[in-house]
N, C-alpha and C. Protein backbone atom coordinates (compact mmCIF):
# COMPACT_ATOMS: atom_id res chain seq x y z
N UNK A 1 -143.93 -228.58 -67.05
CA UNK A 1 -142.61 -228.17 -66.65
C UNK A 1 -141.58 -229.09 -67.29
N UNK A 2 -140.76 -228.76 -67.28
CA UNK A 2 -139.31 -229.23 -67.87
C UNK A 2 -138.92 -230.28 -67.03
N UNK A 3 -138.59 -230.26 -65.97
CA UNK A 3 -138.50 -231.51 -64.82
C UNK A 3 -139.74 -231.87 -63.85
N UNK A 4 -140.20 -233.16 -64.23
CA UNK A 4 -141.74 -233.29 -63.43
C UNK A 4 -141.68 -233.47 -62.43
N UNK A 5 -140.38 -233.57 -61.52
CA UNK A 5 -139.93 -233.91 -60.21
C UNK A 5 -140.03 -232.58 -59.50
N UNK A 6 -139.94 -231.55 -60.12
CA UNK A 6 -139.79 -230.32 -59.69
C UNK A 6 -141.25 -229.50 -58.84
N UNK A 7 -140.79 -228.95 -57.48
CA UNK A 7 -141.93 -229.04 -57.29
C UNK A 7 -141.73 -227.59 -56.14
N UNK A 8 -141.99 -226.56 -56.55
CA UNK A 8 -141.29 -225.33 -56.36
C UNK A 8 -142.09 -225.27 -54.80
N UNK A 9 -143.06 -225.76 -54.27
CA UNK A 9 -143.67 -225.70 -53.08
C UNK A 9 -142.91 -225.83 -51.91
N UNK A 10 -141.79 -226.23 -52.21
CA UNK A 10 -140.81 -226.60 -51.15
C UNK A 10 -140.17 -225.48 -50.64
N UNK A 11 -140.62 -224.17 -51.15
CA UNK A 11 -139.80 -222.84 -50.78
C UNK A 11 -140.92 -222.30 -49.67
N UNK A 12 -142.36 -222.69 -49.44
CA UNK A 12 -143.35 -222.19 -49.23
C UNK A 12 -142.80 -221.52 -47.45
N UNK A 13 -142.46 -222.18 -46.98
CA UNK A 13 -141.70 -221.45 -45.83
C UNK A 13 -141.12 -220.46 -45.93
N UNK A 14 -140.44 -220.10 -46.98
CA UNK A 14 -139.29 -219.26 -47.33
C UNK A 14 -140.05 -217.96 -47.01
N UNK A 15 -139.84 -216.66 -46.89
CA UNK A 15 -140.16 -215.36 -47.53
C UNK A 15 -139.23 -214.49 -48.53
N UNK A 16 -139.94 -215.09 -49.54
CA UNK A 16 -139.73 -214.55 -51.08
C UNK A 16 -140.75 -213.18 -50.96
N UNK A 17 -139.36 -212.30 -51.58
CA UNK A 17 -139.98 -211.00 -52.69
C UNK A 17 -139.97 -211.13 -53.74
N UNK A 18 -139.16 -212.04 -54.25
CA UNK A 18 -138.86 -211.58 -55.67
C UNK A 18 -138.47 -212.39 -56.27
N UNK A 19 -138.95 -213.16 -57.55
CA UNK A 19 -138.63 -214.09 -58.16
C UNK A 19 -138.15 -213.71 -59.98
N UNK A 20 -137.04 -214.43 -60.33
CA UNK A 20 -136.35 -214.15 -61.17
C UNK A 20 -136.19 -215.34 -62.24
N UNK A 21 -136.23 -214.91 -63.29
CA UNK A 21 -136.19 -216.09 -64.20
C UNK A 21 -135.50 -215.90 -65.45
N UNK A 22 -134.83 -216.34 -66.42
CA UNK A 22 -134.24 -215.92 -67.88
C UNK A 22 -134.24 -216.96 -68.67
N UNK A 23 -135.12 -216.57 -69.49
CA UNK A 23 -135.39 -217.89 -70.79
C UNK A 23 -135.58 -219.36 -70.07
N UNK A 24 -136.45 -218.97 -69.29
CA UNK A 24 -137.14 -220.28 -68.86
C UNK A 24 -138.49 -220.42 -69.13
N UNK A 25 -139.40 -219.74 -68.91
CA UNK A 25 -140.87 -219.81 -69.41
C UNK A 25 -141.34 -220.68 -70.03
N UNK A 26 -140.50 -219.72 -71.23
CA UNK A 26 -141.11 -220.81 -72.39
C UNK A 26 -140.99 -222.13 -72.99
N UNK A 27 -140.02 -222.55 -71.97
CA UNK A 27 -139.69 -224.10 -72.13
C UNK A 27 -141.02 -224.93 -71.14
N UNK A 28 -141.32 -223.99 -70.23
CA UNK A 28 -142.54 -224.73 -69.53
C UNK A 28 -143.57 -225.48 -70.28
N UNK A 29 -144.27 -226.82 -69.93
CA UNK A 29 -145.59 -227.25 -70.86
C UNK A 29 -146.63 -226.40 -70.52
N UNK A 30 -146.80 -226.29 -69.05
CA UNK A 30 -147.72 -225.88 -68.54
C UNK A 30 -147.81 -224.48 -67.61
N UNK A 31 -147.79 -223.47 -68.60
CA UNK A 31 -147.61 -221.73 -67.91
C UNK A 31 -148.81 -222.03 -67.15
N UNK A 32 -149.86 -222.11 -67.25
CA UNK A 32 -150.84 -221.98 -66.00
C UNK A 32 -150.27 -222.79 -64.75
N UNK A 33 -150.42 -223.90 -64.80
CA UNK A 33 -149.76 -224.77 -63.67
C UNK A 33 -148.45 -224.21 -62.74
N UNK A 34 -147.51 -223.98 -63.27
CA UNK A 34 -146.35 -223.72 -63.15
C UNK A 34 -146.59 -221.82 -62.60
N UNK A 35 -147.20 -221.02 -62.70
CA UNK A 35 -147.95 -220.01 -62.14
C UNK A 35 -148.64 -220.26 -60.76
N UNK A 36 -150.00 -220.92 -61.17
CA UNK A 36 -150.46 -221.24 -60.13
C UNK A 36 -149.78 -222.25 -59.05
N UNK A 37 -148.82 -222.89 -58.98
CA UNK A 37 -147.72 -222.96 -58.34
C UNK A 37 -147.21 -222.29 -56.98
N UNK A 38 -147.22 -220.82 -57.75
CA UNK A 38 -146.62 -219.70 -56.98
C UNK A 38 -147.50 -219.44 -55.88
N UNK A 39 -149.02 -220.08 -55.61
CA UNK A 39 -149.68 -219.17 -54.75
C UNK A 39 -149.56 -218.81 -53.48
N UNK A 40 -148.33 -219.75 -53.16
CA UNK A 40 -148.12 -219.28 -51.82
C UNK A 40 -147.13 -218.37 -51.48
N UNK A 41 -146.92 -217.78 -52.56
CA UNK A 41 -145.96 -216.39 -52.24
C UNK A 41 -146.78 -215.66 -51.50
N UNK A 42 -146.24 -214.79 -50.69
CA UNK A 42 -146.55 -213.28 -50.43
C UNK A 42 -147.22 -212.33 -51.38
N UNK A 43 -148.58 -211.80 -50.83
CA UNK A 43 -148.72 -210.18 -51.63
C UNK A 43 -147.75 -209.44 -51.47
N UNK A 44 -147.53 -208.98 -53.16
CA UNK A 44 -146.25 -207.99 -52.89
C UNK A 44 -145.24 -208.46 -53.67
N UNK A 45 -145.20 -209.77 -53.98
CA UNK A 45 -143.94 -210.65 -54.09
C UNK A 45 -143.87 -210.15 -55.89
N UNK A 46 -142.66 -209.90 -56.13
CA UNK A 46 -142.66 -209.30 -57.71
C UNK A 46 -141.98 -209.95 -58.33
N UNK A 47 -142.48 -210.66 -59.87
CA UNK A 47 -141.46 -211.45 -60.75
C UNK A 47 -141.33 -211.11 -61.89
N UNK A 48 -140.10 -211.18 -62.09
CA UNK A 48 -139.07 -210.74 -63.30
C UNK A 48 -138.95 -211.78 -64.01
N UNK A 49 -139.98 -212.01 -65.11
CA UNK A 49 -139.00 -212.75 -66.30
C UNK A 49 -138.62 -212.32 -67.76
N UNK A 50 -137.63 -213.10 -68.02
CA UNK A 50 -137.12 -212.92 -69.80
C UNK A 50 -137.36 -214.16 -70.43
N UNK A 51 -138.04 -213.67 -71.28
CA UNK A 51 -138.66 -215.06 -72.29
C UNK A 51 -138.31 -214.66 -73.73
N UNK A 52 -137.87 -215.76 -74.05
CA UNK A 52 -137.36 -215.71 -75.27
C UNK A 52 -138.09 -216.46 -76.20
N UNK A 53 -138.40 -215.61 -77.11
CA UNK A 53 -140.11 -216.22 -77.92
C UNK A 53 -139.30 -216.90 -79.56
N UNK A 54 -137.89 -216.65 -79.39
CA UNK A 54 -137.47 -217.11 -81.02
C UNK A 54 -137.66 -218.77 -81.24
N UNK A 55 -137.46 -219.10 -82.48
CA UNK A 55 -136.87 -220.72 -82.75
C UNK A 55 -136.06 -220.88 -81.92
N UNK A 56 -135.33 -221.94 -81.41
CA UNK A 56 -134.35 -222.35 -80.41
C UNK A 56 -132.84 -223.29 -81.39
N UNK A 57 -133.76 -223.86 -82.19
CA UNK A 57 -132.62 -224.86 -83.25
C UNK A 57 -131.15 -223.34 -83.36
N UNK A 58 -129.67 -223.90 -83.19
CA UNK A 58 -129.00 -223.47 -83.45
C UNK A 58 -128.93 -223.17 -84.79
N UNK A 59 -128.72 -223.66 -85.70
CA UNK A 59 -128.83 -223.40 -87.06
C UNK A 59 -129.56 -222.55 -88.05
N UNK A 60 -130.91 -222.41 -87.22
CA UNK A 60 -131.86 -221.70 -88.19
C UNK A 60 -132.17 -220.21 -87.28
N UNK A 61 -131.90 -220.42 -86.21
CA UNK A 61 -132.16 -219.66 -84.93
C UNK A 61 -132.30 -217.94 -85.89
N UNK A 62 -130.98 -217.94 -86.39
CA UNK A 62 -130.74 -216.47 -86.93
C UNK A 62 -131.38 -216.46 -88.45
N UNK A 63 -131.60 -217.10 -88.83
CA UNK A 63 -131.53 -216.93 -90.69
C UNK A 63 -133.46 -216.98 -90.17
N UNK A 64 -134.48 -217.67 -89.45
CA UNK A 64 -135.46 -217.85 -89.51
C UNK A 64 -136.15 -217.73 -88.21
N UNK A 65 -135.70 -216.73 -87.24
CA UNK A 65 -135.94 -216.91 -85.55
C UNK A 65 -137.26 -217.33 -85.06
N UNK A 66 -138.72 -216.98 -86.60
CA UNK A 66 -139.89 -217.16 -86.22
C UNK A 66 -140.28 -218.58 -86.64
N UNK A 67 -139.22 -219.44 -86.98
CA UNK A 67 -139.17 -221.39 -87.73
C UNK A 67 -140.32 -221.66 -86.72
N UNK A 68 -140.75 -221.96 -85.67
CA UNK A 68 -141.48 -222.72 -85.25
C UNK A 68 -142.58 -222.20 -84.86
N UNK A 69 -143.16 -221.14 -85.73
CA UNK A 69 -144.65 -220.46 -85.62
C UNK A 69 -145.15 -220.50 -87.39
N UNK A 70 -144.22 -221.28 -87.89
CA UNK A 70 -144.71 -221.77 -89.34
C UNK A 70 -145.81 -223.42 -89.18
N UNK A 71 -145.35 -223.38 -88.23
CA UNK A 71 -146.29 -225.40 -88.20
C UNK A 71 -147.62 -224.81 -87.46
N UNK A 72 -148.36 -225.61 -88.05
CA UNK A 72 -149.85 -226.06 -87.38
C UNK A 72 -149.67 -226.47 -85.63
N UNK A 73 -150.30 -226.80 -84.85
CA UNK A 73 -150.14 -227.42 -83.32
C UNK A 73 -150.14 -228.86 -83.70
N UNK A 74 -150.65 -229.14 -84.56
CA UNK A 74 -150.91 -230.70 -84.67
C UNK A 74 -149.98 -231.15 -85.25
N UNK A 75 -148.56 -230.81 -85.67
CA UNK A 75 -147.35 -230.86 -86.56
C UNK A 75 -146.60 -230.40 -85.21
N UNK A 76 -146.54 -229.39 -85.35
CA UNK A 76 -145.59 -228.90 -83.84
C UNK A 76 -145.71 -230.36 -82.32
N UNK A 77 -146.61 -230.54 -82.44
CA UNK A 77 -146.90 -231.24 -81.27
C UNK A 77 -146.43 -232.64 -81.76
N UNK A 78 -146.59 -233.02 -82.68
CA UNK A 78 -146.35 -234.14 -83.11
C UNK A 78 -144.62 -234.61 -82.72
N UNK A 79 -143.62 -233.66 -82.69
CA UNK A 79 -142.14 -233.60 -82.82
C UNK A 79 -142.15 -233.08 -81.41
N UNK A 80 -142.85 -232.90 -80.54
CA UNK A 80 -142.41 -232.38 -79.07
C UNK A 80 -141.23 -232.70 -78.27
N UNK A 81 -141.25 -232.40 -77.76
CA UNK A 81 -140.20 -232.71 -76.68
C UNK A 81 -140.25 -232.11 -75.06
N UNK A 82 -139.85 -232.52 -74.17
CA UNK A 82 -139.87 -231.89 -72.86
C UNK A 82 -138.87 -230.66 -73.12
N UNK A 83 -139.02 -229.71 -73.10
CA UNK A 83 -138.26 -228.42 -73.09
C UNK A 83 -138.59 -227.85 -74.63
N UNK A 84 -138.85 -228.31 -75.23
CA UNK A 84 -139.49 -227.09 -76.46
C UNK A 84 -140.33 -226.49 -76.17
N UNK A 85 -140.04 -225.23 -77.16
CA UNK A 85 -140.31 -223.82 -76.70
C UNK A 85 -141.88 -224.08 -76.94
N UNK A 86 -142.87 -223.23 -76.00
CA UNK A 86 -144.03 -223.77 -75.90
C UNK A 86 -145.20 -222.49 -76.68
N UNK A 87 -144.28 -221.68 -77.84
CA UNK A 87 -145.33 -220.94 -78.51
C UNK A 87 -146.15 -220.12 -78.23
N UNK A 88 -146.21 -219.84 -76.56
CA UNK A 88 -147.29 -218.63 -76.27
C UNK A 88 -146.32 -217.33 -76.58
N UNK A 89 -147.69 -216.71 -76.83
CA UNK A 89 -147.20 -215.17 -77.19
C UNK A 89 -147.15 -214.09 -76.06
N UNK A 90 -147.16 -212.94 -75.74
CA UNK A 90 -146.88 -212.53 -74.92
C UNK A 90 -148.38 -211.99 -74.49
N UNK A 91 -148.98 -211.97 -75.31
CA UNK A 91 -150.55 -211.36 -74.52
C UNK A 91 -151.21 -212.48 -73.95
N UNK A 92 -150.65 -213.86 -74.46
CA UNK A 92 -150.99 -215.38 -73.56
C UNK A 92 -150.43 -215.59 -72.67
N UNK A 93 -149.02 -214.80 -72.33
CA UNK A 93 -148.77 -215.17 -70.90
C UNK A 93 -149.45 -214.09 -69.95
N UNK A 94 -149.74 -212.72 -70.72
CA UNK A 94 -150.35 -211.65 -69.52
C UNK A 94 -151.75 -212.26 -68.94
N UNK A 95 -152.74 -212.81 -69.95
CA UNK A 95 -153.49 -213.39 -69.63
C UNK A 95 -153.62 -214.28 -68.73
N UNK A 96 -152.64 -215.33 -68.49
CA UNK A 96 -152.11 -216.12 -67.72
C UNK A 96 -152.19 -215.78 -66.34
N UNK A 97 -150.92 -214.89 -66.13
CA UNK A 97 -150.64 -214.02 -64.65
C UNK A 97 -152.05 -212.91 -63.88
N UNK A 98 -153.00 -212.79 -65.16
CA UNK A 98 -154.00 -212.45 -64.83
C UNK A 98 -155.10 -213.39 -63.50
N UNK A 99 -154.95 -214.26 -64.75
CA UNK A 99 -156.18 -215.65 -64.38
C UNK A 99 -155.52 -215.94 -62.33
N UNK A 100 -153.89 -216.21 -62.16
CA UNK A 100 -153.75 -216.69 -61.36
C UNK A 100 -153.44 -215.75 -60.51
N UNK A 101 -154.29 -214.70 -60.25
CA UNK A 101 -153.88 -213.38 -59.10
C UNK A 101 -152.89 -212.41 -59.66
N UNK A 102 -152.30 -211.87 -60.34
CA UNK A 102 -150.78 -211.30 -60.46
C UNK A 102 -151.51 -210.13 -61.05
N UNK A 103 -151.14 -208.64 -60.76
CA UNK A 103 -151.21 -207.81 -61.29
C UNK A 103 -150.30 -206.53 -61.38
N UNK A 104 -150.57 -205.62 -61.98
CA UNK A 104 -149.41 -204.73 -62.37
C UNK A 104 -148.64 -205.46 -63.35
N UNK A 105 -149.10 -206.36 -64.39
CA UNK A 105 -148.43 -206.82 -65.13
C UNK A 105 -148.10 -205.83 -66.56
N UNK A 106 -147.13 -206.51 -66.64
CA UNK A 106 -145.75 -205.24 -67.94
C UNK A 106 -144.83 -206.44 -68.70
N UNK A 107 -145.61 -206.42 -70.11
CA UNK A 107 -144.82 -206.85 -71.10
C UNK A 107 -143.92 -205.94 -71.64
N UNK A 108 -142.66 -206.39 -71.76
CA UNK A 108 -141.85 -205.19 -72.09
C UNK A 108 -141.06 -205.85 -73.17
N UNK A 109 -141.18 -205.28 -74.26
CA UNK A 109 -140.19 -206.21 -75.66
C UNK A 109 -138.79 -205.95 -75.31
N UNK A 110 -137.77 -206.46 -75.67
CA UNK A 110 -136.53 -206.52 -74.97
C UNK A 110 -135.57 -206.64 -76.38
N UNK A 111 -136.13 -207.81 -77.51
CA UNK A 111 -135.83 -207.78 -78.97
C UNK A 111 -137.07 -207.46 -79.61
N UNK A 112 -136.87 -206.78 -80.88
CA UNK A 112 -138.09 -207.24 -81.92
C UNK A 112 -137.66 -207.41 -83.31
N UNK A 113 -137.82 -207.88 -84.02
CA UNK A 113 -137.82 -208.11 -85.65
C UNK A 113 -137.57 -207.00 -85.86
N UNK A 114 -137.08 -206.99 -87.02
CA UNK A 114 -137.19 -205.95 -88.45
C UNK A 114 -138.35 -205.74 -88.85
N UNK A 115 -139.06 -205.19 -89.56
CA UNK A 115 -140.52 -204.96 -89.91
C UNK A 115 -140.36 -205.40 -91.44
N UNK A 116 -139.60 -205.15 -92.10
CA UNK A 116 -139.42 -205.99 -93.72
C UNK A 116 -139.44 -207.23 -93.29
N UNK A 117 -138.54 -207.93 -92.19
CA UNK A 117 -138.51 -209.27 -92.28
C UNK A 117 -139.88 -210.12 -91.75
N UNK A 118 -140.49 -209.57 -90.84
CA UNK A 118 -141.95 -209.69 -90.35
C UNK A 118 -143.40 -209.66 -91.69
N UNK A 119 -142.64 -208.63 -92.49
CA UNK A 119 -143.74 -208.59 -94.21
C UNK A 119 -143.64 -209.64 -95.06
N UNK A 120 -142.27 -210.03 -94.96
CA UNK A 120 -142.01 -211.21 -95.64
C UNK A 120 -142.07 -212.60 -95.47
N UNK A 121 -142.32 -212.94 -93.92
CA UNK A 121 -142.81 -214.00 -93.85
C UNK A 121 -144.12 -214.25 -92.89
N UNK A 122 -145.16 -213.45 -92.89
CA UNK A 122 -145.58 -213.90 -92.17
C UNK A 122 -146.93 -214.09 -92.44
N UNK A 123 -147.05 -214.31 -94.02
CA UNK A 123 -148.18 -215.26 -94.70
C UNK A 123 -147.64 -216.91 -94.71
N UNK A 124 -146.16 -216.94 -94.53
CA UNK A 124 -145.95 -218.17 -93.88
C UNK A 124 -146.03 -218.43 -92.83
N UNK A 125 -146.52 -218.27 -91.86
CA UNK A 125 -146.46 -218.58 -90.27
C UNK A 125 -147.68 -218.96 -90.30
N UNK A 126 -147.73 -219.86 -88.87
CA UNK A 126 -149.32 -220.61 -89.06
C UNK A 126 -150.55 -219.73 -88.58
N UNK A 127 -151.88 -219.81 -89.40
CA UNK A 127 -152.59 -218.93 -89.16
C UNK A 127 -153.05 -218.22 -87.89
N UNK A 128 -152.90 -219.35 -86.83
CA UNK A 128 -153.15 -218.46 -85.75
C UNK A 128 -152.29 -217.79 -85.09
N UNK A 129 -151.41 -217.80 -86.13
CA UNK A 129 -150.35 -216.55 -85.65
C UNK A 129 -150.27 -215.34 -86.43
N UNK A 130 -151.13 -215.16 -87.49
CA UNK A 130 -150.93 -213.79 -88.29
C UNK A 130 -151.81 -212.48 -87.24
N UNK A 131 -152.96 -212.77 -86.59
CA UNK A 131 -153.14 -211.97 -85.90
C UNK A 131 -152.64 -210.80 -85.32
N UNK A 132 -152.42 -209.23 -85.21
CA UNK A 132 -151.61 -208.50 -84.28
C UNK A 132 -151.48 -208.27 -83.10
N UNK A 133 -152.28 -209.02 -82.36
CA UNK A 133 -152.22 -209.68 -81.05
C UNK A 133 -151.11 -210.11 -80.73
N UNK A 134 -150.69 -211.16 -81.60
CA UNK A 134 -149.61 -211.81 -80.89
C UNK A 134 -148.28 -211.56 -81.23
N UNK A 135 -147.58 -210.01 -81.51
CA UNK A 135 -146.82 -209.27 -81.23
C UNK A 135 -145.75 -210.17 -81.92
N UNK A 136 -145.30 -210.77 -83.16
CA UNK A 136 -144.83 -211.47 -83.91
C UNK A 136 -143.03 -210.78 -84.02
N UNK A 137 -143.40 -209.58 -84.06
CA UNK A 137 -142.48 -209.11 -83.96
C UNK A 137 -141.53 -208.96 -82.57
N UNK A 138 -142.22 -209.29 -81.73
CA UNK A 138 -141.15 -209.57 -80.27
C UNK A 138 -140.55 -210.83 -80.03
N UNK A 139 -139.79 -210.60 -80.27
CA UNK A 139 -138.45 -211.79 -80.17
C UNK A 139 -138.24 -212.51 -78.80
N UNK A 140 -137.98 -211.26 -77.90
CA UNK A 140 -137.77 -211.35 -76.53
C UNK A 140 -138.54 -210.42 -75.69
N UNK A 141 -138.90 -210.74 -74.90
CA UNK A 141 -139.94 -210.07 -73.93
C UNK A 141 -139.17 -209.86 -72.16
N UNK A 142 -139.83 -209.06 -71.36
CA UNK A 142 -139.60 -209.51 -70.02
C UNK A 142 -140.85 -208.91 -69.75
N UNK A 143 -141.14 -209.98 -68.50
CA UNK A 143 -142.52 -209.97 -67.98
C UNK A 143 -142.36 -209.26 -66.37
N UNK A 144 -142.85 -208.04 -66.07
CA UNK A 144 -142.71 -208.07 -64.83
C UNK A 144 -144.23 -208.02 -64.36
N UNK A 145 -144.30 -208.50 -62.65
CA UNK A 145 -145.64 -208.76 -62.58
C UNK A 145 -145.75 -208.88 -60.43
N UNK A 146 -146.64 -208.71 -60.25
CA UNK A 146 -146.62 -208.41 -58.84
C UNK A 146 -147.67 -209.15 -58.66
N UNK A 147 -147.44 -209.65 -57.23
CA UNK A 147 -148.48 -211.18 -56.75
C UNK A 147 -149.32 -210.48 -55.47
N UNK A 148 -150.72 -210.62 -56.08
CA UNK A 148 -151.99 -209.74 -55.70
C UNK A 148 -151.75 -210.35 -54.19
């Protein structure tokens, strides 16, 4: 997580339906953790997020939105930071919400690439990202998902 102080258990009293999020995800270190987190919601309880899968750098954001799926993990990781964007793709977070109870899950693309601009670079992107799995072309996603 982005703040290690943070410690979302403190709502566990609460009765939550519905949890909401926008371009936060993917700043998380740890999507499993930060999931499994949630378990003390309610069955029933439904969450809405928007994840934003581009580069984040202002500068390159537009001219290169896929800049930080060109590095290796061992390069990427090397330059980390608490809040950089953490590179899962969207069939790694369904997987995710899987593992920790959540179902009725719905990736829904929200942006996607151009398809010329996706041809043209994406013998540059790092190999374990050429796969069509990992939906290269979705920019932005929203995840909705219901807690078993």
């Amino acid at each position: 997580m982005v703040d290690k102080e943070f410690d979302i258990s403190i709502f566990k009293e609460e009765d939550i339906d519905l949890i909401f999020s926008q371009a936060a995800f993917e700043h998380f270190d740890n999507i499993k953790k930060t999931i499994s987190q949630l378990k003390f919601l309610k069955s029933g309880t439904v969450l809405i997020a928007e994840v934003d899968l581009k580069t984040h750098t202002r500068w390159i954001r537009d001219l290169d939105p896929l800049n930080i799926y060109r590095y290796s993990d061992f390069i990427y990781n090397l330059f980390k930071f608490s809040g950089l964007p953490n590179r899962l793709r969207p069939f790694e977070y369904k997987e995710i919400f899987e593992k920790c109870g959540w179902t009725k899950i719905r990736i829904i693309p929200l942006t996607k690439l151009e398809e010329g601009y996706l041809l043209r670079v994406n013998k540059s992107l790092n190999k374990r990202f050429h796969d069509k799995i990992n939906q290269m072309d979705f920019l932005s996603i929203i995840i909705c998902a219901t807690k078993e």
